[in-house]
PDB file of N, CA and C in Angstrom:
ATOM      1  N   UNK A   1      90.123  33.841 -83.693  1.00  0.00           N
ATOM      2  CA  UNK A   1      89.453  34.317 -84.891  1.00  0.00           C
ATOM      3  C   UNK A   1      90.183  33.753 -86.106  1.00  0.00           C
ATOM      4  N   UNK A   2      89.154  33.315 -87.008  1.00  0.00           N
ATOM      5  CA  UNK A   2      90.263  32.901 -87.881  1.00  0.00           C
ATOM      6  C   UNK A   2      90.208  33.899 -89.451  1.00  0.00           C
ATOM      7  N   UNK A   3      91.199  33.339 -90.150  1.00  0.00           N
ATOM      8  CA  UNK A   3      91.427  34.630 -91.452  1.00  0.00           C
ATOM      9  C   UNK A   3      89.939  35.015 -91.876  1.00  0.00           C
ATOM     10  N   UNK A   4      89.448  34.052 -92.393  1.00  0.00           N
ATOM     11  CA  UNK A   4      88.002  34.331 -93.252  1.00  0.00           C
ATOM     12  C   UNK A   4      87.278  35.680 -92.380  1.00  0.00           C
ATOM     13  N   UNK A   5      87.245  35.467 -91.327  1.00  0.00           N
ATOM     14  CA  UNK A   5      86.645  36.401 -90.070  1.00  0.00           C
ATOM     15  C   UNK A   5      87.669  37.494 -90.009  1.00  0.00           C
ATOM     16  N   UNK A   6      89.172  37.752 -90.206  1.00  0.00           N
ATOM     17  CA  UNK A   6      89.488  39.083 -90.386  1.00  0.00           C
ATOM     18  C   UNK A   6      89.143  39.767 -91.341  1.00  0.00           C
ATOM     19  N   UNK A   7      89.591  38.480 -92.514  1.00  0.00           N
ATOM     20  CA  UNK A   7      88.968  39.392 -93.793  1.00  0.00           C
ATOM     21  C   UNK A   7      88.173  39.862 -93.781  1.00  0.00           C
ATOM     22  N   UNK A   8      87.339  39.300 -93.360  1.00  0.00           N
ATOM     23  CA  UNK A   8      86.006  40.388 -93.209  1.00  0.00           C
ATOM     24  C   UNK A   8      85.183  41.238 -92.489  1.00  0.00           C
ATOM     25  N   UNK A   9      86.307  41.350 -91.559  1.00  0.00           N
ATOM     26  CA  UNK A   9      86.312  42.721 -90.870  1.00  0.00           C
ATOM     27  C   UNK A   9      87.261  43.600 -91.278  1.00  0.00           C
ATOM     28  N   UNK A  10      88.645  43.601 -91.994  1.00  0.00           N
ATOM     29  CA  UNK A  10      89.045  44.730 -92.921  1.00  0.00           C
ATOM     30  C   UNK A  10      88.287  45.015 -93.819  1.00  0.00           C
ATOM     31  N   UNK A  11      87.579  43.837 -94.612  1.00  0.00           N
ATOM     32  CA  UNK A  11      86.637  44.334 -95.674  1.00  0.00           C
ATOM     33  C   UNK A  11      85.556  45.459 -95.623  1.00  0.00           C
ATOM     34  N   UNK A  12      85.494  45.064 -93.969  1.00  0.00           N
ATOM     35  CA  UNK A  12      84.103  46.177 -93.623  1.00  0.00           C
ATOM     36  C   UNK A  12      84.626  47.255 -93.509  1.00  0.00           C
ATOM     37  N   UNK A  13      86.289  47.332 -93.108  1.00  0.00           N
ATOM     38  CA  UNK A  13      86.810  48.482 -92.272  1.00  0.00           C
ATOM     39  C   UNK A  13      87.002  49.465 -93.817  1.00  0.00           C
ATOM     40  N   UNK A  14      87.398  48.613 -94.592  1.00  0.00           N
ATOM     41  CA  UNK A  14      87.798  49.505 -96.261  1.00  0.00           C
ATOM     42  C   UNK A  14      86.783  50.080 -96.313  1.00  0.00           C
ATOM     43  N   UNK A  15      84.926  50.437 -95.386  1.00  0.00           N
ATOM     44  CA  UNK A  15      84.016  51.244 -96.231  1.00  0.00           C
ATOM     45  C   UNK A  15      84.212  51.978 -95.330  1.00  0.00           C
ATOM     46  N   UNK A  16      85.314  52.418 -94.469  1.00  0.00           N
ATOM     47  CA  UNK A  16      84.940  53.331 -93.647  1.00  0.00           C
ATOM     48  C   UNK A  16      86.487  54.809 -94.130  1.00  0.00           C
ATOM     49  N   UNK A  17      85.630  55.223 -94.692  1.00  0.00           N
ATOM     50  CA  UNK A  17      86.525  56.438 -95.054  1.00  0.00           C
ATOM     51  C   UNK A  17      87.035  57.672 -94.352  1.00  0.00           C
ATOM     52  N   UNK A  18      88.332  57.749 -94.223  1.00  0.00           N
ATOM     53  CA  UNK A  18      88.912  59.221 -93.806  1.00  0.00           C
ATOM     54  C   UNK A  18      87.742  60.489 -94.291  1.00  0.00           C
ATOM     55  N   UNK A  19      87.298  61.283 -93.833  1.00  0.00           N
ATOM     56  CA  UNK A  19      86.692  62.216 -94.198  1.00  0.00           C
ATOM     57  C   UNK A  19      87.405  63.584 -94.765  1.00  0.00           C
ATOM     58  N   UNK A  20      88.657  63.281 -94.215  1.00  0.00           N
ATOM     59  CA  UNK A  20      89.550  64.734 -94.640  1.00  0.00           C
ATOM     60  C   UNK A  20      90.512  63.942 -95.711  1.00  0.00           C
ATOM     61  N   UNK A  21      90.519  63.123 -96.115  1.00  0.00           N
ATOM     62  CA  UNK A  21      91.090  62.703 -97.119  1.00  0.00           C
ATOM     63  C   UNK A  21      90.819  61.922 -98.144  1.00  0.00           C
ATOM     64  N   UNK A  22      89.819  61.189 -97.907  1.00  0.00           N
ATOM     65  CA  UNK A  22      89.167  60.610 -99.059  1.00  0.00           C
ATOM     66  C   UNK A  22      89.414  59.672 -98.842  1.00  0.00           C
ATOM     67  N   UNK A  23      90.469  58.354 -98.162  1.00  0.00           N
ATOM     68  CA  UNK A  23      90.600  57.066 -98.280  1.00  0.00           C
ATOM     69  C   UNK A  23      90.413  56.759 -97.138  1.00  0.00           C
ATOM     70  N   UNK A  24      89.883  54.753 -97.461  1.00  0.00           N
ATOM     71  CA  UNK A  24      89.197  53.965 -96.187  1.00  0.00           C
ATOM     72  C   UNK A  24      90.744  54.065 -95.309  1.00  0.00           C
ATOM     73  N   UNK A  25      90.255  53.826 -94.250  1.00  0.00           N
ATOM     74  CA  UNK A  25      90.945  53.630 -93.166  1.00  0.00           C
ATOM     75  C   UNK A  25      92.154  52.356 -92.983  1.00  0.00           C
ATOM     76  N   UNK A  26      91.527  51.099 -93.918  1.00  0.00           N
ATOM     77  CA  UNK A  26      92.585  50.285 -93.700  1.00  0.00           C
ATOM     78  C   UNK A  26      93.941  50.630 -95.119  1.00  0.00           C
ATOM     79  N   UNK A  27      93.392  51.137 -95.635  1.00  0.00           N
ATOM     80  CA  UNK A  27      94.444  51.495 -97.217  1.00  0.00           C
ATOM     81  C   UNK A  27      95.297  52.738 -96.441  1.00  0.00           C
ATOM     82  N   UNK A  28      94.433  53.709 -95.587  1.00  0.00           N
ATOM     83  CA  UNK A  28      95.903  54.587 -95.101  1.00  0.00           C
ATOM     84  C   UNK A  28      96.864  54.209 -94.106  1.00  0.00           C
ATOM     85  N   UNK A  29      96.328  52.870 -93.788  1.00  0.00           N
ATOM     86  CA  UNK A  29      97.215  52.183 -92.676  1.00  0.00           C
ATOM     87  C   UNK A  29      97.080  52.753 -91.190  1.00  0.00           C
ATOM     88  N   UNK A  30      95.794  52.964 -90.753  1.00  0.00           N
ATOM     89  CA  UNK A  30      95.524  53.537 -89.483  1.00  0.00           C
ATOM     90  C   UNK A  30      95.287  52.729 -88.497  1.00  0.00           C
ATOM     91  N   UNK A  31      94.371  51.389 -89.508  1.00  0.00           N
ATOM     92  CA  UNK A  31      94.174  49.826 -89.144  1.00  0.00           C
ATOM     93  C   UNK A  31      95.638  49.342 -88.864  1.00  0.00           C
ATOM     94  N   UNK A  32      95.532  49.256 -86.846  1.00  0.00           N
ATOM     95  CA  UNK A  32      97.109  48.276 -86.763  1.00  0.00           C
ATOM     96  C   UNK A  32      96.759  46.519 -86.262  1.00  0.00           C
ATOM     97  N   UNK A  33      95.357  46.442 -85.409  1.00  0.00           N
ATOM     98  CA  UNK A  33      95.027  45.072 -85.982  1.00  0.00           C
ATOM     99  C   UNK A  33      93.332  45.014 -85.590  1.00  0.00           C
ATOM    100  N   UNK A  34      93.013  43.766 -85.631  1.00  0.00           N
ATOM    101  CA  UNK A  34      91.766  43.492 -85.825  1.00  0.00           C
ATOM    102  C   UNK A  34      91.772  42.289 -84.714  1.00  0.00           C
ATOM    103  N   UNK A  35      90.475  41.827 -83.946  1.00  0.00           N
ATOM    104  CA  UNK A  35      90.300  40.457 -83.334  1.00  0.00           C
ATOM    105  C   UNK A  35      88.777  40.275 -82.987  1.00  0.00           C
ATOM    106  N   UNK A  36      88.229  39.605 -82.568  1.00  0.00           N
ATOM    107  CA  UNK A  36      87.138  39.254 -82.546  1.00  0.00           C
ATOM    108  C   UNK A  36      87.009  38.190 -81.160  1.00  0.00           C
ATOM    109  N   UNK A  37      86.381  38.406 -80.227  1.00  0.00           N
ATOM    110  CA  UNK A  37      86.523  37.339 -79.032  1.00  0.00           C
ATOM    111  C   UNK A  37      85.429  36.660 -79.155  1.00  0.00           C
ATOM    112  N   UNK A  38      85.097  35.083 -78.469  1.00  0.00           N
ATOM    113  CA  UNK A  38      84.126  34.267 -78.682  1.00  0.00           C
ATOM    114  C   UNK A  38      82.432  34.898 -78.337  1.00  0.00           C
ATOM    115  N   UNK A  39      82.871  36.190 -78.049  1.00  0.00           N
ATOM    116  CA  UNK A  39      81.437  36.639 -77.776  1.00  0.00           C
ATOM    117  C   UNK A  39      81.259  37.155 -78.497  1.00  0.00           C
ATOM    118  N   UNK A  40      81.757  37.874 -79.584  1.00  0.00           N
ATOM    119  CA  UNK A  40      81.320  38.600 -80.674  1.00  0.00           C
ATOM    120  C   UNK A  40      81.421  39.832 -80.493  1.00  0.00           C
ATOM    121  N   UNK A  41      82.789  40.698 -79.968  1.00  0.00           N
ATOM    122  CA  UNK A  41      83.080  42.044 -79.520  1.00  0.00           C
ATOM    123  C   UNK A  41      84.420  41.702 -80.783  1.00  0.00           C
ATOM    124  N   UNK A  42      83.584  42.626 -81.925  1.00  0.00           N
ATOM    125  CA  UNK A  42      85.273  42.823 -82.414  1.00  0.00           C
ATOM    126  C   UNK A  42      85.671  44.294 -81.879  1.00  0.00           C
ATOM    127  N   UNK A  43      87.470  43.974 -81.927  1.00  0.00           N
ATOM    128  CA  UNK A  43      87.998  45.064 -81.530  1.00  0.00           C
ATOM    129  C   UNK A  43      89.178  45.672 -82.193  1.00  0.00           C
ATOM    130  N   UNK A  44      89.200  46.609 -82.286  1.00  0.00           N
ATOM    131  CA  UNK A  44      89.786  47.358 -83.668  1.00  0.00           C
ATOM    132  C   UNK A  44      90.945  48.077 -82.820  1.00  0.00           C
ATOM    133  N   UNK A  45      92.136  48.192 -83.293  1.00  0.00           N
ATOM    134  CA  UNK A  45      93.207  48.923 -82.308  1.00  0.00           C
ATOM    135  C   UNK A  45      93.846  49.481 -83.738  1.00  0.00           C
ATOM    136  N   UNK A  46      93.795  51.205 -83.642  1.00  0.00           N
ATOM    137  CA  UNK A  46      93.801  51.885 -84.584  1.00  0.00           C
ATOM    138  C   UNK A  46      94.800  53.201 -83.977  1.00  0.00           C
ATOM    139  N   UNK A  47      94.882  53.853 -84.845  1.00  0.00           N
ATOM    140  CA  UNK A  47      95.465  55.436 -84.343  1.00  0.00           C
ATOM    141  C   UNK A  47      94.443  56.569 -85.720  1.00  0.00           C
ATOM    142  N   UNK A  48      95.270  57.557 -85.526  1.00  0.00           N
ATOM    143  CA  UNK A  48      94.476  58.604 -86.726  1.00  0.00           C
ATOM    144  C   UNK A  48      95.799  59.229 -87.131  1.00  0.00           C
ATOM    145  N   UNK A  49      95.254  60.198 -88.075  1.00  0.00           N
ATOM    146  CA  UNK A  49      96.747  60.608 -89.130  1.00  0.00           C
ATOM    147  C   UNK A  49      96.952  61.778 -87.819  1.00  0.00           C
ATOM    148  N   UNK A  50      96.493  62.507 -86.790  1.00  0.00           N
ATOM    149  CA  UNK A  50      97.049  63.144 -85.909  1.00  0.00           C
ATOM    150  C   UNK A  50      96.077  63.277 -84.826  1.00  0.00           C
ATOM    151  N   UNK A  51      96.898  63.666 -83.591  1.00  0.00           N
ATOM    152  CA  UNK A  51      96.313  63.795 -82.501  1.00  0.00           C
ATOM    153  C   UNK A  51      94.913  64.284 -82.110  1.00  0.00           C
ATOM    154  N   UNK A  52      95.086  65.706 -82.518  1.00  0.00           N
ATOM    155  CA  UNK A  52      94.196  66.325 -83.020  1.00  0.00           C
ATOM    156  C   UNK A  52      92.922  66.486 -83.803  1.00  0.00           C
ATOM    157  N   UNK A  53      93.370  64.821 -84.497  1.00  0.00           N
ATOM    158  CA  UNK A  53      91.938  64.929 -85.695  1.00  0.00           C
ATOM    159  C   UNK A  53      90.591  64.931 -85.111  1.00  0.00           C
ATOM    160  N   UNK A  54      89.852  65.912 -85.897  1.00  0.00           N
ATOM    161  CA  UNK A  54      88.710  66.470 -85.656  1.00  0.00           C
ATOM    162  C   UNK A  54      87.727  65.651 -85.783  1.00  0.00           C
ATOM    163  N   UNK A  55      88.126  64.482 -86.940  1.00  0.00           N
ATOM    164  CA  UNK A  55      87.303  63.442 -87.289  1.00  0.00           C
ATOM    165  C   UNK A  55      87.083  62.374 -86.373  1.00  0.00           C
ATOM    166  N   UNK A  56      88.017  62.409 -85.419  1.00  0.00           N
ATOM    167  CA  UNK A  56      88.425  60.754 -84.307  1.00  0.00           C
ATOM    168  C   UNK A  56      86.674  60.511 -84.630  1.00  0.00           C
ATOM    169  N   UNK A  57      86.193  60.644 -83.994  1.00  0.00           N
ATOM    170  CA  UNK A  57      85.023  60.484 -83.222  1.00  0.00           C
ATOM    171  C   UNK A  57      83.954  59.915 -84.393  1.00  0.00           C
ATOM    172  N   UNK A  58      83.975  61.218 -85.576  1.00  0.00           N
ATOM    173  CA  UNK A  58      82.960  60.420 -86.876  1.00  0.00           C
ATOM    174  C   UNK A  58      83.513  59.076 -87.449  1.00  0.00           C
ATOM    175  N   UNK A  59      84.934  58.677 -87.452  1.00  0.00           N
ATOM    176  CA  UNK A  59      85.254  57.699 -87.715  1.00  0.00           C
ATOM    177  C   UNK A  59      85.152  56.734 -87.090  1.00  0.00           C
ATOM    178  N   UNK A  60      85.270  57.160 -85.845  1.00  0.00           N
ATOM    179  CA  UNK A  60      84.758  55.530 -84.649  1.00  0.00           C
ATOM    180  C   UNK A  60      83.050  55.506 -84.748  1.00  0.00           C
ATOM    181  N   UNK A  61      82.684  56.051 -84.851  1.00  0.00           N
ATOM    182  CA  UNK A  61      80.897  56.153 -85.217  1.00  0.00           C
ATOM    183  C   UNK A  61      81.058  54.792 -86.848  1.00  0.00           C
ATOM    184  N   UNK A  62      81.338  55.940 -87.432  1.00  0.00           N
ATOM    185  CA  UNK A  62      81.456  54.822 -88.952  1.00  0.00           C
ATOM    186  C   UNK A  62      81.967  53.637 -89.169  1.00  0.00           C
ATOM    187  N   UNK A  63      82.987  53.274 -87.872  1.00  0.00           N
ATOM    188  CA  UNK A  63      83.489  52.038 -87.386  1.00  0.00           C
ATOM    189  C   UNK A  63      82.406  51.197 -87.018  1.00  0.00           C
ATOM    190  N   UNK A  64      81.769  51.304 -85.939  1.00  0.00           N
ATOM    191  CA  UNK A  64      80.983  50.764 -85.372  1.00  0.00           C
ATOM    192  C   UNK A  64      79.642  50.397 -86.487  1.00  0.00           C
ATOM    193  N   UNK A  65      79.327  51.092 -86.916  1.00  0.00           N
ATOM    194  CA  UNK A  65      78.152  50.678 -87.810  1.00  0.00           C
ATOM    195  C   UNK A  65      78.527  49.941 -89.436  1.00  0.00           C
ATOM    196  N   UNK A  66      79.594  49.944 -89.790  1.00  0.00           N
ATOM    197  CA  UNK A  66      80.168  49.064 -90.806  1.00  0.00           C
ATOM    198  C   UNK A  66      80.495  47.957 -90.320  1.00  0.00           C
ATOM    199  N   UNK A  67      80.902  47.819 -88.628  1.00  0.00           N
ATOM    200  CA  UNK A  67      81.165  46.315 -87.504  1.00  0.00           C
ATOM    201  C   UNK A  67      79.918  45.900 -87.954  1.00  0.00           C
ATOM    202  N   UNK A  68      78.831  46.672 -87.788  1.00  0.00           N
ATOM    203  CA  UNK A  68      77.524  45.764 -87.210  1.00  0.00           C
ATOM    204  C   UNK A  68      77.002  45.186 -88.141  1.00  0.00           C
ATOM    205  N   UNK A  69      77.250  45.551 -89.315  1.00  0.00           N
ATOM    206  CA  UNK A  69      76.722  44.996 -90.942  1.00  0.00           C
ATOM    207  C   UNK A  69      76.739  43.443 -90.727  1.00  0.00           C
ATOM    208  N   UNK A  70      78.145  42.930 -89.720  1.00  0.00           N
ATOM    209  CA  UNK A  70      78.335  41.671 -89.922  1.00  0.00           C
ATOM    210  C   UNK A  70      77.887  41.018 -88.776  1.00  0.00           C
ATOM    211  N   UNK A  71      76.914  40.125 -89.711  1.00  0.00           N
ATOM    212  CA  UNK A  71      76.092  39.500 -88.539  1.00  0.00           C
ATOM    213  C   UNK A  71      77.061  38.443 -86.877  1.00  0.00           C
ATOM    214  N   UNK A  72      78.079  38.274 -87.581  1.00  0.00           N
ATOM    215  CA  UNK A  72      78.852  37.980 -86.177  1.00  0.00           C
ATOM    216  C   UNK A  72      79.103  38.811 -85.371  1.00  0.00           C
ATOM    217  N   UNK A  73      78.980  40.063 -85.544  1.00  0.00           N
ATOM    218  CA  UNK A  73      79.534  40.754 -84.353  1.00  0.00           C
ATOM    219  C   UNK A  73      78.415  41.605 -83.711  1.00  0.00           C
ATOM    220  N   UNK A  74      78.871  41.644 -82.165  1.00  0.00           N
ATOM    221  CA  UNK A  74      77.412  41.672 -81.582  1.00  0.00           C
ATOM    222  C   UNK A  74      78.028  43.071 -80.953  1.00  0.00           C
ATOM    223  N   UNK A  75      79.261  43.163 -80.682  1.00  0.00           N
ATOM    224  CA  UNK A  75      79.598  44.601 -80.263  1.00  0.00           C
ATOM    225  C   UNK A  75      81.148  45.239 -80.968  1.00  0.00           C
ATOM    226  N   UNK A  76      80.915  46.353 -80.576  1.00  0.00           N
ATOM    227  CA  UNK A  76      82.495  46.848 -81.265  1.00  0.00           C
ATOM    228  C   UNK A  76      82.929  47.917 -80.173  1.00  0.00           C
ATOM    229  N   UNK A  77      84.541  47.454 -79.873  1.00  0.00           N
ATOM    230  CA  UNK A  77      85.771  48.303 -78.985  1.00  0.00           C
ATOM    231  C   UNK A  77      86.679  48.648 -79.687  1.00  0.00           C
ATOM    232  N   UNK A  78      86.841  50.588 -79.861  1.00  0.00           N
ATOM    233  CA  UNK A  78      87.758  50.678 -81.110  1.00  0.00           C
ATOM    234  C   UNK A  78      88.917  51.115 -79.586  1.00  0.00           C
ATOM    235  N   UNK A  79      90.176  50.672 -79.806  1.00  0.00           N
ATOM    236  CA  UNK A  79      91.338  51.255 -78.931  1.00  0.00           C
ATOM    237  C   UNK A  79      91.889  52.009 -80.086  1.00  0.00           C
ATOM    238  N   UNK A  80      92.059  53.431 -79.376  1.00  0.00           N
ATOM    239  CA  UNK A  80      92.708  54.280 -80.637  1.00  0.00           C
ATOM    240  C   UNK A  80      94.122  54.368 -79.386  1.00  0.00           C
ATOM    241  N   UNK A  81      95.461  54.215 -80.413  1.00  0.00           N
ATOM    242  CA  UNK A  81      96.243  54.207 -80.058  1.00  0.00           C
ATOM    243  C   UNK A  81      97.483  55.337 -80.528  1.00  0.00           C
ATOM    244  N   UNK A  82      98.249  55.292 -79.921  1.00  0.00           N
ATOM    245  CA  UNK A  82      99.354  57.024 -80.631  1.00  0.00           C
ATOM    246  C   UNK A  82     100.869  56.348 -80.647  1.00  0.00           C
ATOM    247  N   UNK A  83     101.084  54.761 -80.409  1.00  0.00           N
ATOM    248  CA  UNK A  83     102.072  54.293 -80.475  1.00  0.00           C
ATOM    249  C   UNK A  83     102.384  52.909 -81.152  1.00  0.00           C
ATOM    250  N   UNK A  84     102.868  52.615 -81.872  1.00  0.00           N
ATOM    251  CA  UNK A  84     104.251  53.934 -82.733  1.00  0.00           C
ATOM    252  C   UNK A  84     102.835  54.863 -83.681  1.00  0.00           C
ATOM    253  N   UNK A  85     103.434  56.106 -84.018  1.00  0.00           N
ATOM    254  CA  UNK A  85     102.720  56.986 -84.654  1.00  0.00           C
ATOM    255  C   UNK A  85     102.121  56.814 -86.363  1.00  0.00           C
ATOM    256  N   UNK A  86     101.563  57.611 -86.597  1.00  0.00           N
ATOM    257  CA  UNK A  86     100.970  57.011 -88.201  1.00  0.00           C
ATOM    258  C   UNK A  86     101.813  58.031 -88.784  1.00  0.00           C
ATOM    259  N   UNK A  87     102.597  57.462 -90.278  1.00  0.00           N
ATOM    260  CA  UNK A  87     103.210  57.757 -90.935  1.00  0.00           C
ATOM    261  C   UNK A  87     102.840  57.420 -92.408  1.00  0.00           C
ATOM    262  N   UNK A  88     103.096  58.591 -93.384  1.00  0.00           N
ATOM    263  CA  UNK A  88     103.031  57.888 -94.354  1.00  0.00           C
ATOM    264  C   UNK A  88     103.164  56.570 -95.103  1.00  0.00           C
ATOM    265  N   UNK A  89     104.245  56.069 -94.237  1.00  0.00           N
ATOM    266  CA  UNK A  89     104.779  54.762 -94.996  1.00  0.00           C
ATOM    267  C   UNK A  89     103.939  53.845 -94.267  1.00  0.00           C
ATOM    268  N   UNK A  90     102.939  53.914 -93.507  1.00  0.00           N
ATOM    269  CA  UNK A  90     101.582  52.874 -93.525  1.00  0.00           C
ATOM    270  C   UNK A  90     100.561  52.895 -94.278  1.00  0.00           C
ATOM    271  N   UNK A  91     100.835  53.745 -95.091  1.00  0.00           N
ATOM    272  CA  UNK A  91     100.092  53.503 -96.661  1.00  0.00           C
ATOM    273  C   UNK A  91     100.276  52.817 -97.356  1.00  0.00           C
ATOM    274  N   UNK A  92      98.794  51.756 -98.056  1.00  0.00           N
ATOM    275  CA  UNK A  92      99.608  51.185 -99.064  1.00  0.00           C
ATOM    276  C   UNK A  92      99.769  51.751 -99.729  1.00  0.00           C
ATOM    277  N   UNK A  93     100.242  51.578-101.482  1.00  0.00           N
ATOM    278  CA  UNK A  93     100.609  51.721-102.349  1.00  0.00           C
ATOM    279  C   UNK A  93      99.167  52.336-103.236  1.00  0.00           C
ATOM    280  N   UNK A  94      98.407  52.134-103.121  1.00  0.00           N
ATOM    281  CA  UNK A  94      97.150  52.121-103.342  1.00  0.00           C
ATOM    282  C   UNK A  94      96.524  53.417-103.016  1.00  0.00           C
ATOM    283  N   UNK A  95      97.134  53.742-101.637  1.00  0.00           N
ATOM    284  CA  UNK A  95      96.802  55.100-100.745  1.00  0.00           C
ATOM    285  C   UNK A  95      97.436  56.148-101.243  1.00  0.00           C
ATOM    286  N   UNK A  96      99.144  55.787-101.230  1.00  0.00           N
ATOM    287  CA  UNK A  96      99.876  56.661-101.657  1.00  0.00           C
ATOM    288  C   UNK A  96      99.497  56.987-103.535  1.00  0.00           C
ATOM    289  N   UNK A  97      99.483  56.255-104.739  1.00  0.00           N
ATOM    290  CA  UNK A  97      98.923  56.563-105.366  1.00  0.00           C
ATOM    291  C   UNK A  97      97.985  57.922-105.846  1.00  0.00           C
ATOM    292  N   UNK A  98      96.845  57.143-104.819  1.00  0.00           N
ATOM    293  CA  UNK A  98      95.482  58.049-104.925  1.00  0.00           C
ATOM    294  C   UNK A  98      95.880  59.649-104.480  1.00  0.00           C
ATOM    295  N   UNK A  99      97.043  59.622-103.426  1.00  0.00           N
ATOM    296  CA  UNK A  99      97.138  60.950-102.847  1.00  0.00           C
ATOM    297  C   UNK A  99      97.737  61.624-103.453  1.00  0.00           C
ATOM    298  N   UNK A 100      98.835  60.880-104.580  1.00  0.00           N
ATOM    299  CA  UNK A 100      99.739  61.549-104.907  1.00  0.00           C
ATOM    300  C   UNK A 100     101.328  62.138-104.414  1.00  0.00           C
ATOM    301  N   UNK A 101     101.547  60.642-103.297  1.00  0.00           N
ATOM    302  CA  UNK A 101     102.839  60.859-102.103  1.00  0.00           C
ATOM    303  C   UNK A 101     103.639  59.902-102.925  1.00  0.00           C
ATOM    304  N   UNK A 102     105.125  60.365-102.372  1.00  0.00           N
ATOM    305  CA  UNK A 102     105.691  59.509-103.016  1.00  0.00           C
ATOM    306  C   UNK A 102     106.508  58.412-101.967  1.00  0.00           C
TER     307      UNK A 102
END
């Protein structure tokens, strides 16, 4: 995959918003990477701000249909992952800001 093609699958991933917090998914740093195989399965390997979140599920929904916007991709595999864990400091600056963390 090359850059132009990540970019613009973070680009898609920035419309997909935390619901309990207000910010896209790649600004809170939940996004750990992105790829795309010659068939057109991008695949998203992510975690959530906790185990528990209630949201997993509306967010992989909102994943998938912000994937499909782009006409290259013909399917989407989100791997939600719990290692290493999500921490504040995978926020950008941008995130932390908006939240008000320091």
């Amino acid at each position: 995959m090359d850059q132009d093609m990540k970019d613009s699958i973070l680009g898609a991933l920035e419309n997909v918003i935390d619901p309990e917090l207000g910010i896209d998914i790649v600004n809170l740093g939940l996004v750990y990477d992105v790829d795309m195989n010659d068939e057109g399965v991008a695949m998203v390997t992510m975690t959530l701000t906790s185990m528990g979140c209630p949201m997993g599920l509306m967010i992989i929904d909102q994943i998938r249909t912000a994937l499909f916007e782009l006409p290259e991709v013909k399917d989407v595999d989100v791997n939600i992952v719990w290692n290493p864990p999500w921490s504040k400091d995978n926020m950008t600056r941008y995130a932390k800001m908006a939240l008000g963390v320091r």
